[in-house]
Protein backbone atom coordinates (compact mmCIF):
# COMPACT_ATOMS: atom_id res chain seq x y z
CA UNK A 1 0.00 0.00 0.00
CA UNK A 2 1.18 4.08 -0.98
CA UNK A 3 0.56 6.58 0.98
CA UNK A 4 1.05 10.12 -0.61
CA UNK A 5 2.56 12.48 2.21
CA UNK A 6 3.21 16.44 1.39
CA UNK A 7 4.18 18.91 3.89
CA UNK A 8 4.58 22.64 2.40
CA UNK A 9 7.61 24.14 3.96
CA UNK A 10 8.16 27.50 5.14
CA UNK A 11 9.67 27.92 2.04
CA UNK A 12 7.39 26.00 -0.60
CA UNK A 13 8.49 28.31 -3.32
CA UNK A 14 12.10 27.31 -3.62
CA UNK A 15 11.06 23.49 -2.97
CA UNK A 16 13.18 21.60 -5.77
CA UNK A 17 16.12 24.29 -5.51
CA UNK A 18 19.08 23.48 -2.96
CA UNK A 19 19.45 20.53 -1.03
CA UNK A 20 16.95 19.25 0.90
CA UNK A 21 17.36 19.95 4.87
CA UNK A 22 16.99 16.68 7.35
CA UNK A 23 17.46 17.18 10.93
CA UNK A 24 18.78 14.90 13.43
CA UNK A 25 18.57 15.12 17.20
CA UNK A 26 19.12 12.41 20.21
CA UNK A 27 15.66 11.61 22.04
CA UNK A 28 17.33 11.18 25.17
CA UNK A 29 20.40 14.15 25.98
CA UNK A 30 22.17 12.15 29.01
CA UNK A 31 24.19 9.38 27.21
CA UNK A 32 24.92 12.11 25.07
CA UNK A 33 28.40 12.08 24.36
CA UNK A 34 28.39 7.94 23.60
CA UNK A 35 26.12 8.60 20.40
CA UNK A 36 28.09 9.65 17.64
CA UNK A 37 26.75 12.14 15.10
CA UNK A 38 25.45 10.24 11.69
CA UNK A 39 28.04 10.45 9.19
CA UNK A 40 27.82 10.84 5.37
CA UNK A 41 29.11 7.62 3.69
CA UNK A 42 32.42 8.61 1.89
CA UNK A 43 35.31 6.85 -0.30
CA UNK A 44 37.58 9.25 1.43
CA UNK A 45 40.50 5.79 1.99
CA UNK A 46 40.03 4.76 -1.81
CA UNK A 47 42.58 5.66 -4.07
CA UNK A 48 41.59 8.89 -6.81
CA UNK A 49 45.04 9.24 -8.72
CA UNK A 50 43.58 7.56 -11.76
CA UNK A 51 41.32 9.50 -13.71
CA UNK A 52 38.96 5.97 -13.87
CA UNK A 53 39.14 4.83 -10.49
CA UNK A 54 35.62 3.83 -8.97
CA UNK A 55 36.20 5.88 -5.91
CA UNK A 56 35.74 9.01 -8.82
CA UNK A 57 32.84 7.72 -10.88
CA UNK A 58 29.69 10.55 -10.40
CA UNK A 59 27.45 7.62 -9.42
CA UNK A 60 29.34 5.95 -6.77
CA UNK A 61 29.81 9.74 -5.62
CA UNK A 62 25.76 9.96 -6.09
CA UNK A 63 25.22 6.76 -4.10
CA UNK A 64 27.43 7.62 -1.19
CA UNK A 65 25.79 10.93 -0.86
CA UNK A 66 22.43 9.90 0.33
CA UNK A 67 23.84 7.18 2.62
CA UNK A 68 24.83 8.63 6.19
CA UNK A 69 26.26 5.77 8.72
CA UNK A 70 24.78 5.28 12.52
CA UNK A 71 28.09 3.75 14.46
CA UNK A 72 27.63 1.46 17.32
CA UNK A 73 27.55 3.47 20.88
CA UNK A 74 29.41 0.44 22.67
CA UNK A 75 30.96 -2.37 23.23
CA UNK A 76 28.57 -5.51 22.50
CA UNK A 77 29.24 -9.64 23.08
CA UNK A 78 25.71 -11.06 23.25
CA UNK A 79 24.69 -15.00 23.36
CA UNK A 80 21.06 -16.23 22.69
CA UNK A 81 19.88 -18.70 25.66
CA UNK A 82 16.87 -19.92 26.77
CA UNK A 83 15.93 -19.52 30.48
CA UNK A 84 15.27 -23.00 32.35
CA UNK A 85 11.22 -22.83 31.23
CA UNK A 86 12.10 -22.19 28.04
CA UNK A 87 11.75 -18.01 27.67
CA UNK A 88 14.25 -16.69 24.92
CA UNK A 89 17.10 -14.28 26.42
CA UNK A 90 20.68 -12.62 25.35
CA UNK A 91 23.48 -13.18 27.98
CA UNK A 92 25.90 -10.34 28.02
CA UNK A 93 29.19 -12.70 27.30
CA UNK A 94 31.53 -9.58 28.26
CA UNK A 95 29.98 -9.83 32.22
CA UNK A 96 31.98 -7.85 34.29
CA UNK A 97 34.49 -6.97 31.97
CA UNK A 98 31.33 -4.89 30.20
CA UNK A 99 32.06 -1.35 29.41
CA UNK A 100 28.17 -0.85 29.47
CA UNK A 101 26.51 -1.70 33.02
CA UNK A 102 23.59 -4.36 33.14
CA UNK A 103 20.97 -2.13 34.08
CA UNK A 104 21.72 0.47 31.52
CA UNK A 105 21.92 -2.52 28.82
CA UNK A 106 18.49 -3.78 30.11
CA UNK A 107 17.10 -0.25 29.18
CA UNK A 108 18.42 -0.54 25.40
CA UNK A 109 18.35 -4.00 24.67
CA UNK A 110 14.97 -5.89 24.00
CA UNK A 111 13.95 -9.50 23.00
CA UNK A 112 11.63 -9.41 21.52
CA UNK A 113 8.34 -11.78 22.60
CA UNK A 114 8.69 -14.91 20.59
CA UNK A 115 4.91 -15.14 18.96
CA UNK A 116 6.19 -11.79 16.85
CA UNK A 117 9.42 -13.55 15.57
CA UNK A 118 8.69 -13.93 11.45
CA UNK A 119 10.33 -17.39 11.60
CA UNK A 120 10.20 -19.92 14.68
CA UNK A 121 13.87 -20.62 14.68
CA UNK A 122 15.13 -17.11 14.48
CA UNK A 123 15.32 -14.79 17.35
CA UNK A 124 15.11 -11.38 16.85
CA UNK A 125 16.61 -8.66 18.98
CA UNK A 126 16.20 -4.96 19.51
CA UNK A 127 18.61 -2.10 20.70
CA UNK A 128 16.89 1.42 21.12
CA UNK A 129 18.53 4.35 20.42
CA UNK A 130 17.53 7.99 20.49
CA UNK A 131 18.38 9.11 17.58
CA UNK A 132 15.61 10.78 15.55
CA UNK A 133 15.63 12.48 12.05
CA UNK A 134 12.96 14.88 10.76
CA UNK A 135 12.26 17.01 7.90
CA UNK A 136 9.95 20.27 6.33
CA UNK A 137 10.02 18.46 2.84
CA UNK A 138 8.73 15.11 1.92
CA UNK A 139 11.55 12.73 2.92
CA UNK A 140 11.33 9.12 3.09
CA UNK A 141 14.18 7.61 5.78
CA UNK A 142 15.28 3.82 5.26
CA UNK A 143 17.56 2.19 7.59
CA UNK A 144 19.79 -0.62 5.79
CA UNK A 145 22.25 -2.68 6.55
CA UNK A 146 25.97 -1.06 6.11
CA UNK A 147 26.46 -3.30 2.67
CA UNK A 148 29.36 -0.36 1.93
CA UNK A 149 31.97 -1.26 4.92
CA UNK A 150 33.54 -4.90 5.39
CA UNK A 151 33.55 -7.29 8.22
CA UNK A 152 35.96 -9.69 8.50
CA UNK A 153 33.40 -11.63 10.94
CA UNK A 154 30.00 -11.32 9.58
CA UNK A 155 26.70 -11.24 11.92
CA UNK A 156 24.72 -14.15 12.28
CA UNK A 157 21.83 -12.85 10.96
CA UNK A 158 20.19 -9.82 9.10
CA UNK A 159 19.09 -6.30 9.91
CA UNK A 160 15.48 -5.39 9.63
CA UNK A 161 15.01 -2.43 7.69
CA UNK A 162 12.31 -0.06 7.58
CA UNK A 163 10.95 3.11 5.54
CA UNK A 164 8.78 6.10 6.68
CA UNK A 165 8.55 9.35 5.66
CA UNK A 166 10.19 11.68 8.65
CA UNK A 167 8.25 15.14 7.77
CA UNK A 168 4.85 13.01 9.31
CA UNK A 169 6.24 10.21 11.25
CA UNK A 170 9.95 11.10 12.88
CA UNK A 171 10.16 8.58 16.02
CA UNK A 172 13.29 7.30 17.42
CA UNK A 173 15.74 4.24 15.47
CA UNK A 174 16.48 0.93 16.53
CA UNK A 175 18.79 -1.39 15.51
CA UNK A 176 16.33 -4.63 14.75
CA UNK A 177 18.24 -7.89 14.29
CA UNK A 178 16.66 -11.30 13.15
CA UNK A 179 19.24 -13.92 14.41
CA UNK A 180 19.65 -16.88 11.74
CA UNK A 181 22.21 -18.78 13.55
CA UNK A 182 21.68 -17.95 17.36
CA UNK A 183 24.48 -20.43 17.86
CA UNK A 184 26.94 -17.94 17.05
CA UNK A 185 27.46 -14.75 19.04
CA UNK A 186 26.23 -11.33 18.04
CA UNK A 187 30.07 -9.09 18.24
CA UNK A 188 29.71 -5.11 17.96
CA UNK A 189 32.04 -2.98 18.81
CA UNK A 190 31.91 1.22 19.69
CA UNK A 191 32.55 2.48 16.38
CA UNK A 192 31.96 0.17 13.47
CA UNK A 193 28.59 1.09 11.33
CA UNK A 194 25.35 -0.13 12.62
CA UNK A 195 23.57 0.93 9.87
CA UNK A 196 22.82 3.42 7.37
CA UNK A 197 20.14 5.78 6.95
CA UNK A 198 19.44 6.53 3.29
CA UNK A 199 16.97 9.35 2.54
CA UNK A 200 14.52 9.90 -0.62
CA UNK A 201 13.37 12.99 -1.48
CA UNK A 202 11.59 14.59 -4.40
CA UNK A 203 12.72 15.45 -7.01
CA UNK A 204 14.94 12.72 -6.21
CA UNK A 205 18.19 13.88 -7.62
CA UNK A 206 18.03 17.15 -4.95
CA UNK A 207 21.17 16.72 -2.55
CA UNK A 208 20.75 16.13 1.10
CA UNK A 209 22.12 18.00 4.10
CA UNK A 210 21.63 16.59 7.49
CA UNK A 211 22.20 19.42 10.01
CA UNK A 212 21.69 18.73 14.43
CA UNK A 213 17.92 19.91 14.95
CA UNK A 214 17.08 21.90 18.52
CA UNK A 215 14.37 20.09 20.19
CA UNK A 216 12.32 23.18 19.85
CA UNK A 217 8.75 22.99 21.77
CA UNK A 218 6.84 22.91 19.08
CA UNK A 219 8.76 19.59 17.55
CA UNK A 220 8.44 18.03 21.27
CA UNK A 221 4.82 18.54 21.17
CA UNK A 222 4.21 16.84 17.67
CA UNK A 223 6.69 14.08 18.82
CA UNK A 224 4.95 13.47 21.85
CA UNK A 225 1.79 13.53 19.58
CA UNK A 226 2.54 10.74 17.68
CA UNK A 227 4.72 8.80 20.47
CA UNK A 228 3.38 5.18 21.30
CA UNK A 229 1.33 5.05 18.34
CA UNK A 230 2.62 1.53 17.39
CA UNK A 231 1.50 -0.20 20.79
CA UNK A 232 -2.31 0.78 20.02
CA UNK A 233 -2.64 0.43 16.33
CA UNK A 234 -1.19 -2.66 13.92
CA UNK A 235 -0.84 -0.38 10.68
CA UNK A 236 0.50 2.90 11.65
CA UNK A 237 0.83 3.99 8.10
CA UNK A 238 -2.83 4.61 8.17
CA UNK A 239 -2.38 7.56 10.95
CA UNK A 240 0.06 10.08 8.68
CA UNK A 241 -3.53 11.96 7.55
CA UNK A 242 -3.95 12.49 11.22
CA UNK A 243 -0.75 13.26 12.32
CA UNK A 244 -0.12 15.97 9.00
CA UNK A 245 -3.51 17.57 10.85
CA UNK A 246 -1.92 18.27 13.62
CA UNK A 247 2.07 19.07 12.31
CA UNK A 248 3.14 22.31 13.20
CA UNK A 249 4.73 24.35 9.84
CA UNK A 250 8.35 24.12 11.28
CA UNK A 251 9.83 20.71 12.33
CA UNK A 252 13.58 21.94 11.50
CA UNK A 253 15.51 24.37 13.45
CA UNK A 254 19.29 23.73 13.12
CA UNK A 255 21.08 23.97 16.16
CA UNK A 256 23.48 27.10 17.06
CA UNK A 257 26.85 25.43 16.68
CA UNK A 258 29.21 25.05 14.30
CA UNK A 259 29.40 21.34 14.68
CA UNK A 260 27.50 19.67 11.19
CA UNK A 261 27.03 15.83 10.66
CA UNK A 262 27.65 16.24 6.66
């Protein structure tokens, strides 16, 4: 099913000139400092002394550009067990040696309940985080997996993705993981990509510039408007008509530093 979403911006006469303006911000401000910024994908270690190297063709360049990487906010060794009557959990394998302690790993990672798993034998995990991204244009978000950057040790399994638009529906990531082989251990360290976030906009060929958003009242208000949705109702698509009723004009309102995640 389509749904058609279309915000006018402040500025819906220059829509289609300029890059397109997508705001980030973290949902939560006290881990802060462990959440790095997003970061615009980039062949920056690839060699461009020959006039034909990949790392200088316009659509690699074009690709790269609408691909900005989430990195993983710690240190991560987690097991799939079952408790003695049978209830799926994730043992933290680091234990004491854990950079992260066990209650503030409890609050970000999530089994979740078995009857929702898509397949019987594959767990699938959660790990909140608080970052959010919103926009004044239409913009579609979708989180992938980081198919650009190489790991020696692959995962065990496969991210879930996801698409929404983020001018109507801008709620906080997680990382989603469906474990195919919960044998083997789920390794993430502080640092490597997580995922990407690649954004869609229209025309599609305008550029995108992801700027840190202030959590102005107005965008906490719509936020918590929208908050929770997904516990009441099984299709949330089917609430954007609702929620555009009750967006405020302004979503974006870049932040007064000099610090930029592009």
């Amino acid at each position: 099913m389509h749904f058609s979403v279309s915000i006018d911006p402040p500025d819906a006469g220059e829509r289609g000139s300029g890059p397109v303006r997508v705001g980030w911000f973290l949902g939560d401000d006290k881990p802060g400092v462990v959440f790095q910024p997003p970061e615009r994908v980039r062949s920056v270690e690839m060699s461009k002394s020959h006039a034909k190297s990949a790392s200088r063709c316009p659509a690699v360049i074009n690709l790269e550009s609408r691909y900005f990487v989430i990195k993983c906010p710690f240190d991560l060794h987690l097991q799939f067990v079952r408790s003695p009557e049978g209830k799926p959990l994730v043992r933290n394998a680091l234990g004491e040696k854990s950079p992260v302690r066990s209650k503030k790993l409890a609050e970000h990672l999530h089994v979740v309940g078995e009857a929702e798993w898509r397949y019987k034998d594959r767990p699938t995990i959660q790990i909140s985080l608080p970052y959010v991204f919103v926009a004044d244009e239409p913009v579609y978000l979708s989180q992938v997996a980081p198919f650009m950057h190489y790991r020696a040790d692959p995962l065990p399994g496969t991210i879930f993705g996801g698409r929404f638009p983020i001018n109507v529906w801008p709620r906080p990531l997680m990382w989603a993981f469906e474990w195919h082989d919960p044998s083997k251990d789920i390794i993430l360290h502080r640092g490597e990509p997580l995922f990407y976030a690649m954004f869609e906009t229209e025309p599609a060929d305008r550029a995108v510039q992801v700027v840190e958003a202030e959590k102005t009242p107005e965008l906490q208000e719509y936020l918590q408007h929208i908050a929770g949705a997904v516990n009441y109702v099984n299709q949330t698509f089917s609430l954007f008509k609702a929620a555009e009723e009750r967006r405020p004009a302004r979503l974006v309102t870049p932040r007064n530093i000099n610090r930029k995640s592009d």
